[in-house]
PDB file of N, CA and C in Angstrom:
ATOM      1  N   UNK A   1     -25.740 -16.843  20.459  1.00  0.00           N
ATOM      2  CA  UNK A   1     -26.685 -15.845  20.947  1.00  0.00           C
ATOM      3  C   UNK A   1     -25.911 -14.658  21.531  1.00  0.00           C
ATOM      4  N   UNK A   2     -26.299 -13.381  21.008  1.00  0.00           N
ATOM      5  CA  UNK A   2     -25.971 -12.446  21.280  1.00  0.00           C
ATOM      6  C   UNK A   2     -26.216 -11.949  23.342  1.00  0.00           C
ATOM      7  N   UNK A   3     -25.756 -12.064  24.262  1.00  0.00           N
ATOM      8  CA  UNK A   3     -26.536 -11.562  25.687  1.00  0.00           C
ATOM      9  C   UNK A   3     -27.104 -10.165  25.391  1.00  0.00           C
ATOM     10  N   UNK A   4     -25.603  -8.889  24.977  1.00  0.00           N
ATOM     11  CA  UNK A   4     -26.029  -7.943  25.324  1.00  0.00           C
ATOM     12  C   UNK A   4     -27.350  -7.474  24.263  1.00  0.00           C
ATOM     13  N   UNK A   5     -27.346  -8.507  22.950  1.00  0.00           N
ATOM     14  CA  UNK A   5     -28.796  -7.936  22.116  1.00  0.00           C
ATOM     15  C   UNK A   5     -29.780  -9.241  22.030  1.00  0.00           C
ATOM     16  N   UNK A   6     -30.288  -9.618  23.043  1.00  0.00           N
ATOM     17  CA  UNK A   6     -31.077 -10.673  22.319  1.00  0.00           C
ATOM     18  C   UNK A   6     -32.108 -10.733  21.285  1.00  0.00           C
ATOM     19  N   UNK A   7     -32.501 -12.075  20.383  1.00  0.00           N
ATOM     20  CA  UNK A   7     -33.576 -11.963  19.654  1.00  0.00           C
ATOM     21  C   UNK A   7     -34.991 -11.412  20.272  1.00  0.00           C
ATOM     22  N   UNK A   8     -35.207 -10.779  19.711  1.00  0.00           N
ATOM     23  CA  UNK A   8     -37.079 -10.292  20.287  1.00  0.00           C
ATOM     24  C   UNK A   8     -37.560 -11.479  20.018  1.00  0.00           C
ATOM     25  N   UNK A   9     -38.723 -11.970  21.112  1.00  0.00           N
ATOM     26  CA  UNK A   9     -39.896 -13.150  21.524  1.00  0.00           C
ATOM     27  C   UNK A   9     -41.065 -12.345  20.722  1.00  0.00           C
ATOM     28  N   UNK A  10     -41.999 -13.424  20.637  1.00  0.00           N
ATOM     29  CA  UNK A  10     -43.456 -13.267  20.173  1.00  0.00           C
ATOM     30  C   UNK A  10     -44.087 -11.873  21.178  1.00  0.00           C
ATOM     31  N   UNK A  11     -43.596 -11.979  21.929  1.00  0.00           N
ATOM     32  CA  UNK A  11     -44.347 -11.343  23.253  1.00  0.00           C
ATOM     33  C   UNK A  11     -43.750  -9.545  23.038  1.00  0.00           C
ATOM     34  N   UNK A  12     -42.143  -9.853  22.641  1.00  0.00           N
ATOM     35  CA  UNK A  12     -41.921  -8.251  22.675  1.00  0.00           C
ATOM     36  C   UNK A  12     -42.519  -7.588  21.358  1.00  0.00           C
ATOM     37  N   UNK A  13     -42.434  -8.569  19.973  1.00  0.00           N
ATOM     38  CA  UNK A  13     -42.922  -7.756  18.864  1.00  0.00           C
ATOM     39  C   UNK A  13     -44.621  -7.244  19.249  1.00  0.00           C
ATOM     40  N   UNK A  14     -45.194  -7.964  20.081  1.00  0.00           N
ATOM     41  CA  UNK A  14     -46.579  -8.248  20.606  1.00  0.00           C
ATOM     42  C   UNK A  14     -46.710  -6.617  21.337  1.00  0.00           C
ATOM     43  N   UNK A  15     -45.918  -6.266  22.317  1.00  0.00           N
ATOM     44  CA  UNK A  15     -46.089  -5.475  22.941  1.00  0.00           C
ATOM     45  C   UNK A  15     -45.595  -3.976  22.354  1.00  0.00           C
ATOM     46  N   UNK A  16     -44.863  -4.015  21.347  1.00  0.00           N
ATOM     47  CA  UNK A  16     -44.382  -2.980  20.524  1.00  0.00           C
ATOM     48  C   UNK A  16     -45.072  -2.068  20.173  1.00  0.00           C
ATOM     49  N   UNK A  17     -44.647  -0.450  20.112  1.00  0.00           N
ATOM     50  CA  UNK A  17     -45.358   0.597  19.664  1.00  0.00           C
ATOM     51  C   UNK A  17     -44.976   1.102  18.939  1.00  0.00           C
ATOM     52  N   UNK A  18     -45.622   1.960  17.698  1.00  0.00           N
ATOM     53  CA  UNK A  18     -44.426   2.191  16.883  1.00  0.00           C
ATOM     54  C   UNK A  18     -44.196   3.784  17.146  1.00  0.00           C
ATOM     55  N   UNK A  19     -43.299   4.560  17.155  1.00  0.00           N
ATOM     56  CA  UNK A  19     -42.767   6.287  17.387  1.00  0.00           C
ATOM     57  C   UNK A  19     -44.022   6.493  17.577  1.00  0.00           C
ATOM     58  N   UNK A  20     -44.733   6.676  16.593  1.00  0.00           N
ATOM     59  CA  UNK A  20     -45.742   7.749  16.170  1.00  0.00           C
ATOM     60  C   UNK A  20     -46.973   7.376  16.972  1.00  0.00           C
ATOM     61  N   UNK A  21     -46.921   6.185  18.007  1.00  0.00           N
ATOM     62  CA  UNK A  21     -48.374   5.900  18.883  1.00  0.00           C
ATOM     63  C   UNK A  21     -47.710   6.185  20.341  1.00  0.00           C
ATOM     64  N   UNK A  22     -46.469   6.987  20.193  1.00  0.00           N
ATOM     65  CA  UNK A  22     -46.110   7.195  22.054  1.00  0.00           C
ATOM     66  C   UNK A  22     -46.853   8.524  21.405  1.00  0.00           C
ATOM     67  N   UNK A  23     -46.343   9.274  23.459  1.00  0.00           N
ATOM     68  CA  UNK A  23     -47.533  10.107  23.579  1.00  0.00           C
ATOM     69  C   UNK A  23     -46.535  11.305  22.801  1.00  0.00           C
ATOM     70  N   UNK A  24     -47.074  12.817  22.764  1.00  0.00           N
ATOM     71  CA  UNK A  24     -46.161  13.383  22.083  1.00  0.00           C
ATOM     72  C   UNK A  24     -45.227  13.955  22.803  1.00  0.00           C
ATOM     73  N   UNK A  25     -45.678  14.212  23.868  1.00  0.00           N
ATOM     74  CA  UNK A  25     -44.781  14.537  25.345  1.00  0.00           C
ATOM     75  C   UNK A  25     -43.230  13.492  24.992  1.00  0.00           C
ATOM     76  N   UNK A  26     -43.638  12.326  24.768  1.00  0.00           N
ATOM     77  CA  UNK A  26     -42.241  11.542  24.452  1.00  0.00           C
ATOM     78  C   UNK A  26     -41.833  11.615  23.409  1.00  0.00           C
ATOM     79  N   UNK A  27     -42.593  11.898  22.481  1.00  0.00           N
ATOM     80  CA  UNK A  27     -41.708  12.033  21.246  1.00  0.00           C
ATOM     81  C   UNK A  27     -40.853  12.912  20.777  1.00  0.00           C
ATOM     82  N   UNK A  28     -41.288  14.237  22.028  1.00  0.00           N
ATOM     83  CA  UNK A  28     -40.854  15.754  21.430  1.00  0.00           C
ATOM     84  C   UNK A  28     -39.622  15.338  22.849  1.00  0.00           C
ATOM     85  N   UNK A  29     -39.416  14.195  23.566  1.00  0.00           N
ATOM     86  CA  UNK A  29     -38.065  14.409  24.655  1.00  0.00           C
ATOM     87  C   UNK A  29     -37.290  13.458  23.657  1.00  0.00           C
ATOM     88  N   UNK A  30     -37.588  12.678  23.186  1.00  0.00           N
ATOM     89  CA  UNK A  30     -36.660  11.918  22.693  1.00  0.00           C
ATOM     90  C   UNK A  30     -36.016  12.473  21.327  1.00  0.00           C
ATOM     91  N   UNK A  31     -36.962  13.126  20.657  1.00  0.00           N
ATOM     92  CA  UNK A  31     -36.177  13.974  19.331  1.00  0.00           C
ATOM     93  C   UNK A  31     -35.065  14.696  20.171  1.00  0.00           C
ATOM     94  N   UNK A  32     -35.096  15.232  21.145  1.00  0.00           N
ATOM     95  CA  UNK A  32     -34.394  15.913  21.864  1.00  0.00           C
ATOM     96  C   UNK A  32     -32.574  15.712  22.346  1.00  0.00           C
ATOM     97  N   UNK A  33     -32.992  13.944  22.318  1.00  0.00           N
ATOM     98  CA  UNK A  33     -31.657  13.587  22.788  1.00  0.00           C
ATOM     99  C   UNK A  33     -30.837  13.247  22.024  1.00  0.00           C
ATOM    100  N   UNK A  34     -29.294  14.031  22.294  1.00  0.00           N
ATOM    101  CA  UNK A  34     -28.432  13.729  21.381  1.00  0.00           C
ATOM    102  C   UNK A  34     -27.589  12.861  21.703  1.00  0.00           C
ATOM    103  N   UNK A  35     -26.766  12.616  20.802  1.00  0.00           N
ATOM    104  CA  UNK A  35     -25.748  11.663  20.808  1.00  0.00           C
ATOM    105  C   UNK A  35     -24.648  12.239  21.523  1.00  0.00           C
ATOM    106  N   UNK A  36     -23.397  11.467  21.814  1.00  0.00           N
ATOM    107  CA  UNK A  36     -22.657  12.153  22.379  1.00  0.00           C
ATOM    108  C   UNK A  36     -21.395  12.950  21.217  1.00  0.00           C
ATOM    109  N   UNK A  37     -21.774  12.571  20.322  1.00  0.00           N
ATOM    110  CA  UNK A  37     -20.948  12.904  19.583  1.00  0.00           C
ATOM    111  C   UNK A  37     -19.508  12.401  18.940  1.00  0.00           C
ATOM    112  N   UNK A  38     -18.790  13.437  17.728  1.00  0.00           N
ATOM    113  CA  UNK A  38     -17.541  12.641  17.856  1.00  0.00           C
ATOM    114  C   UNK A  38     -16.512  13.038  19.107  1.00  0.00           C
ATOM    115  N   UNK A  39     -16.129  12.051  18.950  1.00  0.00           N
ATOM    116  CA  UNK A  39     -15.003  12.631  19.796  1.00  0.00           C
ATOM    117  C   UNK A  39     -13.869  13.302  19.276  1.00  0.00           C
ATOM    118  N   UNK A  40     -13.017  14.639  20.471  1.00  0.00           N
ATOM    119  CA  UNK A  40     -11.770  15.625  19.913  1.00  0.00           C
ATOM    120  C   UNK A  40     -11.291  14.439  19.710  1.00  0.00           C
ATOM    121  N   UNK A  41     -10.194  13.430  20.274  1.00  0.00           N
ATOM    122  CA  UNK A  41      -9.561  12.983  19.843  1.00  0.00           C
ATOM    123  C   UNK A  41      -9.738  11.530  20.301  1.00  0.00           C
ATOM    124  N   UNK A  42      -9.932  10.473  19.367  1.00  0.00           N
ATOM    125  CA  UNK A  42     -10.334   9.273  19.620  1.00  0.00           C
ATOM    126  C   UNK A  42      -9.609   8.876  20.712  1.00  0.00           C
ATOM    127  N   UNK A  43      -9.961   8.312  21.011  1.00  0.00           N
ATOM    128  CA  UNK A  43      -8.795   7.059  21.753  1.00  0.00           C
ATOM    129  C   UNK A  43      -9.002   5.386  21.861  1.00  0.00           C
ATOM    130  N   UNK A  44      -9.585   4.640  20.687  1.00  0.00           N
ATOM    131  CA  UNK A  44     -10.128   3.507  19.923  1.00  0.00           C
ATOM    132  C   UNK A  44     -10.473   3.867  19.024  1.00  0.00           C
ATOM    133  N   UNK A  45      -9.674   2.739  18.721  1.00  0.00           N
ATOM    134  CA  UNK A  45      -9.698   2.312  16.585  1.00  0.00           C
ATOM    135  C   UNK A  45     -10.302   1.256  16.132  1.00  0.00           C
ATOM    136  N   UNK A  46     -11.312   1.244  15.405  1.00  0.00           N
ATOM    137  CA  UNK A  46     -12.373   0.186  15.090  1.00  0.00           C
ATOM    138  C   UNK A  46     -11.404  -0.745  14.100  1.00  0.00           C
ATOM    139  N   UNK A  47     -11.639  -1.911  14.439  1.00  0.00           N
ATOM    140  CA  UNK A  47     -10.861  -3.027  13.664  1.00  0.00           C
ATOM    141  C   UNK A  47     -11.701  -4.174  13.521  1.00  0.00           C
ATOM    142  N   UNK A  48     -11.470  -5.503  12.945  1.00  0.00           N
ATOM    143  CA  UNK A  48     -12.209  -6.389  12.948  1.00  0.00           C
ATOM    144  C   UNK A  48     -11.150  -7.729  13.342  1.00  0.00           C
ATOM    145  N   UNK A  49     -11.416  -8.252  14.056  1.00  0.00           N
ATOM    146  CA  UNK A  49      -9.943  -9.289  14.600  1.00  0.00           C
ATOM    147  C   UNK A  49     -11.109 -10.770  14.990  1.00  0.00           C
ATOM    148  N   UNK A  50     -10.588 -11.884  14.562  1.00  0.00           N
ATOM    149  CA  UNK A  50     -11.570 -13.105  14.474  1.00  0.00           C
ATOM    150  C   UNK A  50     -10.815 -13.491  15.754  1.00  0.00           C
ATOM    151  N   UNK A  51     -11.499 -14.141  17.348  1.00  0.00           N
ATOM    152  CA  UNK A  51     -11.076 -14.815  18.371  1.00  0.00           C
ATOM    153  C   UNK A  51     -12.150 -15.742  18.183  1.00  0.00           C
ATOM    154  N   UNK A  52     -11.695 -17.028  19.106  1.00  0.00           N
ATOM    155  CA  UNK A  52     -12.059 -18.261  18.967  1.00  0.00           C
ATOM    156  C   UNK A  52     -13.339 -18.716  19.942  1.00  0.00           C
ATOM    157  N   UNK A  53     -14.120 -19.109  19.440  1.00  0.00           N
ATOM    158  CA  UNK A  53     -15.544 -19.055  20.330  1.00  0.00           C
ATOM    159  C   UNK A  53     -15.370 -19.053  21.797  1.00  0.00           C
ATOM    160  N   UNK A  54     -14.792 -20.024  21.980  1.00  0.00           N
ATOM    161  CA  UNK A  54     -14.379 -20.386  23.993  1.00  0.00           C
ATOM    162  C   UNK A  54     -14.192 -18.852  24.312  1.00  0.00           C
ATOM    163  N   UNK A  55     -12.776 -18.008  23.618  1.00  0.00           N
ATOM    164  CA  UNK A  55     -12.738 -16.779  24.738  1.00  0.00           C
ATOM    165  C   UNK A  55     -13.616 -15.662  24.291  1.00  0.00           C
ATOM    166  N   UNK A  56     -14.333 -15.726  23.475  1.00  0.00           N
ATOM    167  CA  UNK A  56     -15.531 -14.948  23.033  1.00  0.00           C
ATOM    168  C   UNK A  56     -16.557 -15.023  24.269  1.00  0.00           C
ATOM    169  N   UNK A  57     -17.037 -15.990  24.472  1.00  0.00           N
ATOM    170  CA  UNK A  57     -18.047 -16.465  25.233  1.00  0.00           C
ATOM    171  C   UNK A  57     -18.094 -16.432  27.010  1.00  0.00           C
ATOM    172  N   UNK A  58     -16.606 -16.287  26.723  1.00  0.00           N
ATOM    173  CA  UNK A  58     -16.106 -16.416  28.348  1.00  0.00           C
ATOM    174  C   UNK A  58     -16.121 -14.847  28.577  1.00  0.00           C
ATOM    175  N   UNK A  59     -15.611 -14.059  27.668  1.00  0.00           N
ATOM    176  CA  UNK A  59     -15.664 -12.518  27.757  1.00  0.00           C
ATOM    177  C   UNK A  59     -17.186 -12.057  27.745  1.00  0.00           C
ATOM    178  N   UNK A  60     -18.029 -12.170  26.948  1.00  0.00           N
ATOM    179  CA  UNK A  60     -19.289 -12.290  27.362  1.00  0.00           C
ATOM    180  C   UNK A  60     -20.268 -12.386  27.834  1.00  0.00           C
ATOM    181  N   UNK A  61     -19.811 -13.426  28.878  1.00  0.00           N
ATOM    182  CA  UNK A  61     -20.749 -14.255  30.109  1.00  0.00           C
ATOM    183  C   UNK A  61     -20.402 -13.705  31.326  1.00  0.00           C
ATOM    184  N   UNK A  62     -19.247 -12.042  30.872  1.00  0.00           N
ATOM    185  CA  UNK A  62     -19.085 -11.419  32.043  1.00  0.00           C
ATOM    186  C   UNK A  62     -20.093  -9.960  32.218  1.00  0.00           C
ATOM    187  N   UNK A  63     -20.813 -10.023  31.233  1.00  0.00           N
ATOM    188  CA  UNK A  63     -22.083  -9.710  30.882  1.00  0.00           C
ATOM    189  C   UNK A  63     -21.621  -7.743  30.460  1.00  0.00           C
ATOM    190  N   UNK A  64     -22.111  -6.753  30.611  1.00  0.00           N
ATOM    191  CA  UNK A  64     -22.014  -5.831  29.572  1.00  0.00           C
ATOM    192  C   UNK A  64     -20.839  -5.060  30.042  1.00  0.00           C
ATOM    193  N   UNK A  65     -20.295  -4.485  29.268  1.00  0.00           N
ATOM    194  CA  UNK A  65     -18.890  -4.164  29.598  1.00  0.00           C
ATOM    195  C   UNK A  65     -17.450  -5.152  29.042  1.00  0.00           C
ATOM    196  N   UNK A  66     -18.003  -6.253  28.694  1.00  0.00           N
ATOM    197  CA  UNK A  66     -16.980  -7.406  28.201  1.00  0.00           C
ATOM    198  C   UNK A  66     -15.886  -6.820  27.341  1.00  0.00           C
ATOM    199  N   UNK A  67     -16.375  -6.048  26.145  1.00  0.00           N
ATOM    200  CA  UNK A  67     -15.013  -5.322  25.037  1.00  0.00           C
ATOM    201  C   UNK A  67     -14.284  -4.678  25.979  1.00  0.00           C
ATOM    202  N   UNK A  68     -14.627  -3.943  27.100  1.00  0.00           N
ATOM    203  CA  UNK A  68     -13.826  -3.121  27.842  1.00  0.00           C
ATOM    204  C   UNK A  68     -12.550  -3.754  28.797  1.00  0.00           C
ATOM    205  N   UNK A  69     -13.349  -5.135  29.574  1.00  0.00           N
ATOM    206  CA  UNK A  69     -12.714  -6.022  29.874  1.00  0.00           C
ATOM    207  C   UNK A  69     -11.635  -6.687  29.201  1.00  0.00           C
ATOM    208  N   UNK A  70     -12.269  -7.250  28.163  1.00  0.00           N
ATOM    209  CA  UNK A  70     -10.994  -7.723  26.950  1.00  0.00           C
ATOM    210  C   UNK A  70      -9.762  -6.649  26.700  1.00  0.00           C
ATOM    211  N   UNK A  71     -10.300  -5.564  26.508  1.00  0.00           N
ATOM    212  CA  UNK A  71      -9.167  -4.917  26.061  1.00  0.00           C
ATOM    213  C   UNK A  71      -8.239  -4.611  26.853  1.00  0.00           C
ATOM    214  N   UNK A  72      -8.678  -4.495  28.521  1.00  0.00           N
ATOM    215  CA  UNK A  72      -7.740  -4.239  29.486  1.00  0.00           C
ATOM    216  C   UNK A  72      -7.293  -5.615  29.509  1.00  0.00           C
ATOM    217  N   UNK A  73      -7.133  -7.104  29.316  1.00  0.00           N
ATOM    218  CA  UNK A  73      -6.825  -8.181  29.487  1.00  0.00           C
ATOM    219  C   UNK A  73      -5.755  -8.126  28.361  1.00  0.00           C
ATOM    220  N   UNK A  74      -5.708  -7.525  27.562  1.00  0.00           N
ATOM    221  CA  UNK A  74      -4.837  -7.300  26.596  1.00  0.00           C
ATOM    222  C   UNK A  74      -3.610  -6.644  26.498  1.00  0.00           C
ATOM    223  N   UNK A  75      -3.936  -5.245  27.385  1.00  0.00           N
ATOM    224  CA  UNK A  75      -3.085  -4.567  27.800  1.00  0.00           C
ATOM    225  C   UNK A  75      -2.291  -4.921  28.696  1.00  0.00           C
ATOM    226  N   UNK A  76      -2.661  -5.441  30.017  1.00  0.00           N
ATOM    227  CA  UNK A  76      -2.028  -6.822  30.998  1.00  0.00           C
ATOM    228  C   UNK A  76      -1.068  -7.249  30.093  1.00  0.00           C
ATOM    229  N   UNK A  77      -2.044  -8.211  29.287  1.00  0.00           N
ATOM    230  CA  UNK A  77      -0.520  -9.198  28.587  1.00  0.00           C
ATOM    231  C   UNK A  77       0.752  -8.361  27.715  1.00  0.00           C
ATOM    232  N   UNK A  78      -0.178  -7.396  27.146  1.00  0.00           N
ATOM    233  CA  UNK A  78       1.361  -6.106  26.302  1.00  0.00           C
ATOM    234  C   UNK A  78       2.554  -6.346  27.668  1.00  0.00           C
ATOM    235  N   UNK A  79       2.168  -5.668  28.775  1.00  0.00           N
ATOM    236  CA  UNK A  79       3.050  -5.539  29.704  1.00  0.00           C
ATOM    237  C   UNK A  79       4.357  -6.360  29.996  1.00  0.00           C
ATOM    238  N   UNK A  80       3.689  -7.828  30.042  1.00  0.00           N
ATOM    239  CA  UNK A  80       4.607  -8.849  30.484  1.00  0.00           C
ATOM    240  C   UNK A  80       5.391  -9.293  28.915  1.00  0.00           C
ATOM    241  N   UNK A  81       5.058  -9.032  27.940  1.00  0.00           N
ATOM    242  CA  UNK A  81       5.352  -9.773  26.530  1.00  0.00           C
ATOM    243  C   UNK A  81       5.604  -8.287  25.339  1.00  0.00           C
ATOM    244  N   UNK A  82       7.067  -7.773  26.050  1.00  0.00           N
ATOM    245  CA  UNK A  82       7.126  -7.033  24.677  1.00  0.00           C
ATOM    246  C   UNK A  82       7.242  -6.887  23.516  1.00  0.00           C
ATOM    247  N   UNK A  83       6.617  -5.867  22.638  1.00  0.00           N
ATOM    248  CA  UNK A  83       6.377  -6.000  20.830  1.00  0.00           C
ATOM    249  C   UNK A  83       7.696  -6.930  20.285  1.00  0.00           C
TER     250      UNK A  83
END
C-alpha cells in the first residue's frame, strides 16, 4: 500500500465531483494555477533503482518527505565510504 497515495474507498468515489460540477469561481482559480515549472538547472536525476521491501517501508512509515530522507541517508553514507 501506497501511504502517500492511497486507494480511493466506496465513500470517496461516492463523494466525487467531476471539474465541470464545481462552481465556476473554482474552476476559473484552478485553470489558473501553474506548475512550477522546469527547472534552470536540475539538481535530481530521475532513475529507477530496485531496494528491498524492509527499507522501502521503513523509509515510508516516515510518512511524506521519505525520498528526501533517503537520499540524505545516502549522502551520510557517500561520506564515510569513498567511491
Amino acid at each position: 500500500m501506497d501511504n502517500d497515495n492511497p486507494e480511493w474507498t466506496d465513500k470517496d468515489f461516492k463523494n466525487a465531483v467531476p471539474f465541470s460540477a464545481l462552481p465556476e469561481s473554482l474552476q476559473t482559480k484552478l485553470r489558473g494555477i501553474k506548475g512550477r515549472g522546469k527547472q534552470k538547472s536540475p539538481t535530481k536525476v530521475s532513475t529507477t533503482v530496485r531496494f528491498d521491501s524492509d527499507v522501502l517501508d521503513a523509509f515510508r512509515a516516515t510518512g511524506r518527505g521519505w525520498q528526501a530522507r533517503m537520499n540524505e541517508a545516502l549522502k551520510e553514507w557517500l561520506k564515510d565510504h569513498a567511491a
